[in-house]
C-alpha atoms as a PDB file:
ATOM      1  CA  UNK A   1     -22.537  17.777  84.436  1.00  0.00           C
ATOM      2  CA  UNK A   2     -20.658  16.593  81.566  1.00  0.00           C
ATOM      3  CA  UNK A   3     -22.492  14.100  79.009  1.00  0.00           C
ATOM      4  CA  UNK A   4     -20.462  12.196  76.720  1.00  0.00           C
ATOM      5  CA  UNK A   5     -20.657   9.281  74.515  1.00  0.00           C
ATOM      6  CA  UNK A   6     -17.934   6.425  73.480  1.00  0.00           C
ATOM      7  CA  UNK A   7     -17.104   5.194  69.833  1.00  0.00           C
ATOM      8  CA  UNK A   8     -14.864   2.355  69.081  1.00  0.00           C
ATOM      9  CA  UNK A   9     -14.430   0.894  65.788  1.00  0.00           C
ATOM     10  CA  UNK A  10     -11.243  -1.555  64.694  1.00  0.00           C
ATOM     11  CA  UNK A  11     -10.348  -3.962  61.711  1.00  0.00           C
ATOM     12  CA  UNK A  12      -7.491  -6.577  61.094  1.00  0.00           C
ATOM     13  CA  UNK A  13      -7.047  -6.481  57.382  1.00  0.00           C
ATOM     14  CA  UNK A  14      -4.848 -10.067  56.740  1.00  0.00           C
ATOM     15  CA  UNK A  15      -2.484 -11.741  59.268  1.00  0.00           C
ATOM     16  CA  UNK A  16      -2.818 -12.051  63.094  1.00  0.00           C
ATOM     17  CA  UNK A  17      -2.646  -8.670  64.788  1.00  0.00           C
ATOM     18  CA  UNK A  18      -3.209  -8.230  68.136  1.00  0.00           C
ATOM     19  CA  UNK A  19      -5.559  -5.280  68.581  1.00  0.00           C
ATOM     20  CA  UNK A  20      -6.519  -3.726  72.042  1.00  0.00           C
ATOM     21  CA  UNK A  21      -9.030  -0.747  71.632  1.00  0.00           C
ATOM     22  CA  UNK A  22     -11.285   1.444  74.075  1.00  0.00           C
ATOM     23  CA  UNK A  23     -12.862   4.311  75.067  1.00  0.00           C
ATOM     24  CA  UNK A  24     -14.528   5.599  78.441  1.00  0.00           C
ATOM     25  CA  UNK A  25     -17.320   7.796  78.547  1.00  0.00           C
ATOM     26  CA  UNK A  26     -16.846   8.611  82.055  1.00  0.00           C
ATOM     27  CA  UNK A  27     -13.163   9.204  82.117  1.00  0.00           C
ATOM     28  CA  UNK A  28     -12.861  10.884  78.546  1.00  0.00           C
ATOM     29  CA  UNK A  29     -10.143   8.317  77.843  1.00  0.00           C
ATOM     30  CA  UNK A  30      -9.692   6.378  74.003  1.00  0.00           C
ATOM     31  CA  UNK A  31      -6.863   3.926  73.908  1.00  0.00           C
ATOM     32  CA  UNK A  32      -5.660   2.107  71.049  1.00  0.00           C
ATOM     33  CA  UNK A  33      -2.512  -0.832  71.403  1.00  0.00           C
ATOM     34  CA  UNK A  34      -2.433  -2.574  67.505  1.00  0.00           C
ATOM     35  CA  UNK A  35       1.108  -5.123  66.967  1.00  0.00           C
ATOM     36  CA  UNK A  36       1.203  -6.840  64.557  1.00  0.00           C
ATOM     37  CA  UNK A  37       3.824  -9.530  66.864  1.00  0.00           C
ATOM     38  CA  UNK A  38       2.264 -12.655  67.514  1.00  0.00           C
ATOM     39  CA  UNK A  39       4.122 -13.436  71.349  1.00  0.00           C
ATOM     40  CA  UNK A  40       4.272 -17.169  70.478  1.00  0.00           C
ATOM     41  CA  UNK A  41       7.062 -17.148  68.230  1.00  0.00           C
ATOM     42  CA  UNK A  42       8.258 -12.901  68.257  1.00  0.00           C
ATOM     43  CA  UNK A  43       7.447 -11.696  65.043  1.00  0.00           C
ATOM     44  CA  UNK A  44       4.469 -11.368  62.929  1.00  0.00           C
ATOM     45  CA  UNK A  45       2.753 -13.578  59.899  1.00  0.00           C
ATOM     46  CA  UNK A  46       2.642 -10.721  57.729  1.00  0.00           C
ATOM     47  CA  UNK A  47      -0.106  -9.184  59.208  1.00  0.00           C
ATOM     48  CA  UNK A  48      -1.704  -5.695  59.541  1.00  0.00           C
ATOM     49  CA  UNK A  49      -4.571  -3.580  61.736  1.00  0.00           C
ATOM     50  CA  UNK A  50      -6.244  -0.130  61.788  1.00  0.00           C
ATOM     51  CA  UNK A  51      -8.281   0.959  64.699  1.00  0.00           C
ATOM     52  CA  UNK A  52     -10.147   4.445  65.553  1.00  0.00           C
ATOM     53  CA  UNK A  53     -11.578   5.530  69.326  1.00  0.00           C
ATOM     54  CA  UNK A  54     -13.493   8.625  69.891  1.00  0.00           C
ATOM     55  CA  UNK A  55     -15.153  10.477  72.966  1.00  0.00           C
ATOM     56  CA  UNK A  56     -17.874  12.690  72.393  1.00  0.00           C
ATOM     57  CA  UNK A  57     -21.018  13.985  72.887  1.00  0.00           C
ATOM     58  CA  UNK A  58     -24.416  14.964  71.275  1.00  0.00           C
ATOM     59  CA  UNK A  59     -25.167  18.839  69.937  1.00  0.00           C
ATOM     60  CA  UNK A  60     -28.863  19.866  68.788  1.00  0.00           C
ATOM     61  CA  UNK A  61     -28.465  23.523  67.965  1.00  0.00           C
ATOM     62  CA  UNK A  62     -31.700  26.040  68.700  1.00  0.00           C
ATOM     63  CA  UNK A  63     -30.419  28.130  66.072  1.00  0.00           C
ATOM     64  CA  UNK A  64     -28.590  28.142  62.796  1.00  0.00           C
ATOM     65  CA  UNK A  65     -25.629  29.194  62.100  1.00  0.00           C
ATOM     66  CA  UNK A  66     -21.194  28.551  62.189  1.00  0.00           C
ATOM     67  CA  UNK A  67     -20.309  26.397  65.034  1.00  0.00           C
ATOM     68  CA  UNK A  68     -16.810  26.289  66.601  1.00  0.00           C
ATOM     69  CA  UNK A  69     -15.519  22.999  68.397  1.00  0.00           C
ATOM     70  CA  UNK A  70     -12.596  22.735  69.619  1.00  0.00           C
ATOM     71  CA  UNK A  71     -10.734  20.529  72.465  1.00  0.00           C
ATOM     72  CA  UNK A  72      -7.388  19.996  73.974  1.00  0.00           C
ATOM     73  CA  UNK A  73      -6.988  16.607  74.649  1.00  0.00           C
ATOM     74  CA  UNK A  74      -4.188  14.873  76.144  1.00  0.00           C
ATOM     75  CA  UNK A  75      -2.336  12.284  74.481  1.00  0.00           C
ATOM     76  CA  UNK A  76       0.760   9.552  74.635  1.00  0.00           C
ATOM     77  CA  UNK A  77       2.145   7.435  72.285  1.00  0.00           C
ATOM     78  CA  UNK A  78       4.610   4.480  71.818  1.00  0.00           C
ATOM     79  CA  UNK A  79       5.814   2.944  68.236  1.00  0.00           C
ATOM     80  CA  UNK A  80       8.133   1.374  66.720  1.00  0.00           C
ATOM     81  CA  UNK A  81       8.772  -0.777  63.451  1.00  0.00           C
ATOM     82  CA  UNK A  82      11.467  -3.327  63.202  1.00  0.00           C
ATOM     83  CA  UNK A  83      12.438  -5.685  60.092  1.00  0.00           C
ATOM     84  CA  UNK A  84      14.776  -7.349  58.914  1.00  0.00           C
ATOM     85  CA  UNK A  85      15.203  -7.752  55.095  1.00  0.00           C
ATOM     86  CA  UNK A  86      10.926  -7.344  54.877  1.00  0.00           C
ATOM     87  CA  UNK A  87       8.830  -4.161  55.625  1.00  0.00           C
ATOM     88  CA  UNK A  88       6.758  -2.885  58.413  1.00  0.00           C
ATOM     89  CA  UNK A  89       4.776   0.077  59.051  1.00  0.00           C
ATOM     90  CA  UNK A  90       2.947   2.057  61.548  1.00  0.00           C
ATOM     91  CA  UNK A  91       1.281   5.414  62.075  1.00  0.00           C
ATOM     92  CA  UNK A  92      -0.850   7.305  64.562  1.00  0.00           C
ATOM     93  CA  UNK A  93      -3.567  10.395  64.095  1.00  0.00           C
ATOM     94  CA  UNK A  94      -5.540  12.494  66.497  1.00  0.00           C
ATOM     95  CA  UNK A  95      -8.353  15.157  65.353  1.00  0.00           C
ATOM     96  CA  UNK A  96     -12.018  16.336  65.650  1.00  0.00           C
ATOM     97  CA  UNK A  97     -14.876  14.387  63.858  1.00  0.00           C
ATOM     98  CA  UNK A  98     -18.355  16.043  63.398  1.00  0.00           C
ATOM     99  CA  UNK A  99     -21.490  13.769  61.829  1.00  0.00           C
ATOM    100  CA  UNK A 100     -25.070  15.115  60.723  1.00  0.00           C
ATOM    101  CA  UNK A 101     -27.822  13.205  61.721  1.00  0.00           C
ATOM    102  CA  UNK A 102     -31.783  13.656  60.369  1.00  0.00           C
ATOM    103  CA  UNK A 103     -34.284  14.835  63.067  1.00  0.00           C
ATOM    104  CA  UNK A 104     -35.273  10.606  62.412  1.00  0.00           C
ATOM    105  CA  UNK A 105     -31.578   9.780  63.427  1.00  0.00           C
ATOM    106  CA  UNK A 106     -30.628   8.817  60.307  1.00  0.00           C
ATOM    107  CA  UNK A 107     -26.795   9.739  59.092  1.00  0.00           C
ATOM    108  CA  UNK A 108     -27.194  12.525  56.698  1.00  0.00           C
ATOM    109  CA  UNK A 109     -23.247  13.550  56.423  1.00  0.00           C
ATOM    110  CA  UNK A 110     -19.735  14.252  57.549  1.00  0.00           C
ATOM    111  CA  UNK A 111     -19.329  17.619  58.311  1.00  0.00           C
ATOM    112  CA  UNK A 112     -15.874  17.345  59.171  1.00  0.00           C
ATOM    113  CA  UNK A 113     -13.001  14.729  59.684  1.00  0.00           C
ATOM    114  CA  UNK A 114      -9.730  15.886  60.969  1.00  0.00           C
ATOM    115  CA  UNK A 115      -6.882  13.977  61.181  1.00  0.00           C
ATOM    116  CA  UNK A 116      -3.783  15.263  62.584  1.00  0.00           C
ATOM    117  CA  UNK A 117      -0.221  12.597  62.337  1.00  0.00           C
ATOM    118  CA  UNK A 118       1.292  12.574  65.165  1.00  0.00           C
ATOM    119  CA  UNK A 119       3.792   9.837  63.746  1.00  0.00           C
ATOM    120  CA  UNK A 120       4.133   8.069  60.318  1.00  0.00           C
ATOM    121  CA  UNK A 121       6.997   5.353  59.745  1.00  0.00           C
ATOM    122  CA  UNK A 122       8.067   2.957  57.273  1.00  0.00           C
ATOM    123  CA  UNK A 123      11.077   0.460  57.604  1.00  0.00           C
ATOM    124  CA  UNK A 124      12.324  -1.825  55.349  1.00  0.00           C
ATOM    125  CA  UNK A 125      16.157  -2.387  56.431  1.00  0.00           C
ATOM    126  CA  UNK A 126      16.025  -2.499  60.381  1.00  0.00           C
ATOM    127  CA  UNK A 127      13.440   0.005  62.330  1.00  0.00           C
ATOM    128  CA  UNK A 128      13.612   3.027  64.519  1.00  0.00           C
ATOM    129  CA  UNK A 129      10.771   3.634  67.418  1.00  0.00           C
ATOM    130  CA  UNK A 130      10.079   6.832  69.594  1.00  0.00           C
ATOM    131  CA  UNK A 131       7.720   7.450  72.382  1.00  0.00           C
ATOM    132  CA  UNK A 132       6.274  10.949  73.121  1.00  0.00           C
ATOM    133  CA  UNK A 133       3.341  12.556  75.201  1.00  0.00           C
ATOM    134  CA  UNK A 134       1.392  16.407  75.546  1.00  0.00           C
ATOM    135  CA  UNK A 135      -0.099  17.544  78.168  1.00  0.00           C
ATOM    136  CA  UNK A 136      -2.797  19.311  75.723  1.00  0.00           C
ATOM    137  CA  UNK A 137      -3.256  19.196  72.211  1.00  0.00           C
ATOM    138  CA  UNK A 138      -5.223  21.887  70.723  1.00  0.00           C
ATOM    139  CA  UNK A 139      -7.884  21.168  68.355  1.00  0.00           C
ATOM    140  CA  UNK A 140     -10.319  23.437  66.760  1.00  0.00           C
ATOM    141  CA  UNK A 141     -13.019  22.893  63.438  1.00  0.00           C
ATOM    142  CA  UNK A 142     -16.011  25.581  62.363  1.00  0.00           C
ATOM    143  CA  UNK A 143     -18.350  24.462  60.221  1.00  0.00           C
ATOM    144  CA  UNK A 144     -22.437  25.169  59.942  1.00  0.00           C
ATOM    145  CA  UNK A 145     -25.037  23.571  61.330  1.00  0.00           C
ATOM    146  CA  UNK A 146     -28.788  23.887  60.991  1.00  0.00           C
ATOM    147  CA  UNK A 147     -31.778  23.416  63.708  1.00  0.00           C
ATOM    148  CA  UNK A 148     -33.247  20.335  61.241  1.00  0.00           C
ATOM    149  CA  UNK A 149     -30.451  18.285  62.330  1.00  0.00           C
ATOM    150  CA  UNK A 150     -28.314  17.083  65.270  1.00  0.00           C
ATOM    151  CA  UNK A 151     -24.851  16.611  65.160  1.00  0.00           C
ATOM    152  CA  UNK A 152     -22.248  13.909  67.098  1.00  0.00           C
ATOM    153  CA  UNK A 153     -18.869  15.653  68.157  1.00  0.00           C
ATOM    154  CA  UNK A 154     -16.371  13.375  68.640  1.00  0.00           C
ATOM    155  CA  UNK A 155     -12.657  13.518  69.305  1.00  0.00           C
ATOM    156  CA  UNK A 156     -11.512  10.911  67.600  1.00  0.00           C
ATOM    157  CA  UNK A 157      -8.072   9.293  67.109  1.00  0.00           C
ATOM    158  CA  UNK A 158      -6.758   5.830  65.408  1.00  0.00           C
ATOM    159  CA  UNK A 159      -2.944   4.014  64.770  1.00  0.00           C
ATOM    160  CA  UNK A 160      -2.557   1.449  62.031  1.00  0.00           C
ATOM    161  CA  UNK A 161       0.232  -1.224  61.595  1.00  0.00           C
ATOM    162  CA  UNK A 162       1.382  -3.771  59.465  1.00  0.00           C
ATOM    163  CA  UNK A 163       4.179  -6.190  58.814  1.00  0.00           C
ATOM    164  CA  UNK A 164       6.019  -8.013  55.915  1.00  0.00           C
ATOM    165  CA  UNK A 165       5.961 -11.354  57.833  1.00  0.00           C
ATOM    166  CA  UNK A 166       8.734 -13.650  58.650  1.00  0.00           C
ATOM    167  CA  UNK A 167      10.561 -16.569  57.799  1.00  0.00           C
ATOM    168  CA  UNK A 168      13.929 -18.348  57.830  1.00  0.00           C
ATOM    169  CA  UNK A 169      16.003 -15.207  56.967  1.00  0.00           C
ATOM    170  CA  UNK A 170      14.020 -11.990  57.380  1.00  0.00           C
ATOM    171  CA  UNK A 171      11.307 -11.019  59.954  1.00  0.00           C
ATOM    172  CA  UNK A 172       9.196  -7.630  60.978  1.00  0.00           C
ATOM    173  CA  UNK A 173       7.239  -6.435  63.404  1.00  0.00           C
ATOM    174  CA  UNK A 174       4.769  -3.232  64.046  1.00  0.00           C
ATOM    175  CA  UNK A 175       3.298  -1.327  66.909  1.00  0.00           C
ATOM    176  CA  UNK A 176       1.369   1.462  67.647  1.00  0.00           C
ATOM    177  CA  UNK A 177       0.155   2.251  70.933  1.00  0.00           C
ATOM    178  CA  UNK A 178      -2.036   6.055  71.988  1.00  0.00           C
ATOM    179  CA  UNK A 179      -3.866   6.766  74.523  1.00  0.00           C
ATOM    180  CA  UNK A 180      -5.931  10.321  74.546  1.00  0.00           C
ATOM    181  CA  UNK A 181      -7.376  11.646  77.485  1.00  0.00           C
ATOM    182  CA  UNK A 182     -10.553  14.169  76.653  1.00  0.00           C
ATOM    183  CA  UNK A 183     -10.901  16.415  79.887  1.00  0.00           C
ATOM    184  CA  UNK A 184     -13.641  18.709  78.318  1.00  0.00           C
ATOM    185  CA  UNK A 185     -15.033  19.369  75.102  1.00  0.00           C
ATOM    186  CA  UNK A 186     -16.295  23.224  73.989  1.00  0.00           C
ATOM    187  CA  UNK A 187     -18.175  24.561  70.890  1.00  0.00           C
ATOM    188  CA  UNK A 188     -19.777  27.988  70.695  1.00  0.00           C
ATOM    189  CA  UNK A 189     -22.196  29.079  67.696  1.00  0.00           C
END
């Protein structure tokens, strides 16, 4: 039986963004939709987001030693970044986050925090976008763990946008849009 756990964790910085972000523990799916384009009027108030999902699980190890986790997660993605005469941004990452927690449950430490881009863009004149998917992603981190603590294994991923603003003659907007799919999760020590 597979056991995982769900992490979700978003911010709008300034500005309206519209932010859309969850994960399923029982599907293994994270998905993340951030625009920064309010639908009222078309283009955004200068406003920006970053979100991060994860799927995971729980890991208690019986002995000490180097662990290897790895995962191949599938993923798709949607962006784009238009302006006109102001700037907009947007990027997306995928990767492997591993936490130390006390025997008490208390955080202890980040063990380690992979972030892979899958897209980074900037526009300040007019914009490009691009849309793109994988059927499996491989992902793999070592690091050591010790029998006096427990550790959270997470596949993690997040997008962040943000926009000039607009106004009489110049405009932008941002989006970032990923959806990761987790079918399994391994780790070996």
């Amino acid at each position: 039986r597979k056991r995982r756990s769900t992490s979700v964790c978003g911010r709008a910085t300034s500005g309206w963004p519209l932010a859309s972000v969850g994960a399923d523990k029982f599907t293994g799916q994270a998905n993340l939709d951030l625009r920064t384009v309010d639908p009222q009027i078309g283009v955004d108030d200068h406003a920006s987001a970053a979100a991060a999902a994860a799927v995971g699980t729980f890991y208690a190890p019986v002995t000490n030693g180097h662990l290897t986790f790895s995962a191949n997660p599938a993923f798709s993605y949607r962006w784009y970044d238009y302006c006109w005469h102001a700037s907009s941004h947007t990027d997306g990452w995928i990767g492997l986050l591993a936490c130390r927690y006390d025997l008490g449950g208390g955080f202890d430490s980040t063990v380690n925090d992979q972030r892979i881009n899958l897209w980074s863009d900037d526009a300040s004149w007019y914009g490009t976008s691009d849309r793109r998917s994988n059927s499996g992603f491989p992902l793999t981190a070592q690091f050591y763990v010790d029998t006096g603590h427990w550790y959270a294994l997470w596949v993690w991923c997040g997008v962040s946008v943000s926009g000039g603003g607009s106004g009489f003659m110049w405009w932008s907007s941002a989006l970032g849009s990923l959806s990761v799919t987790v079918p399994s999760m391994t780790w070996k020590l």
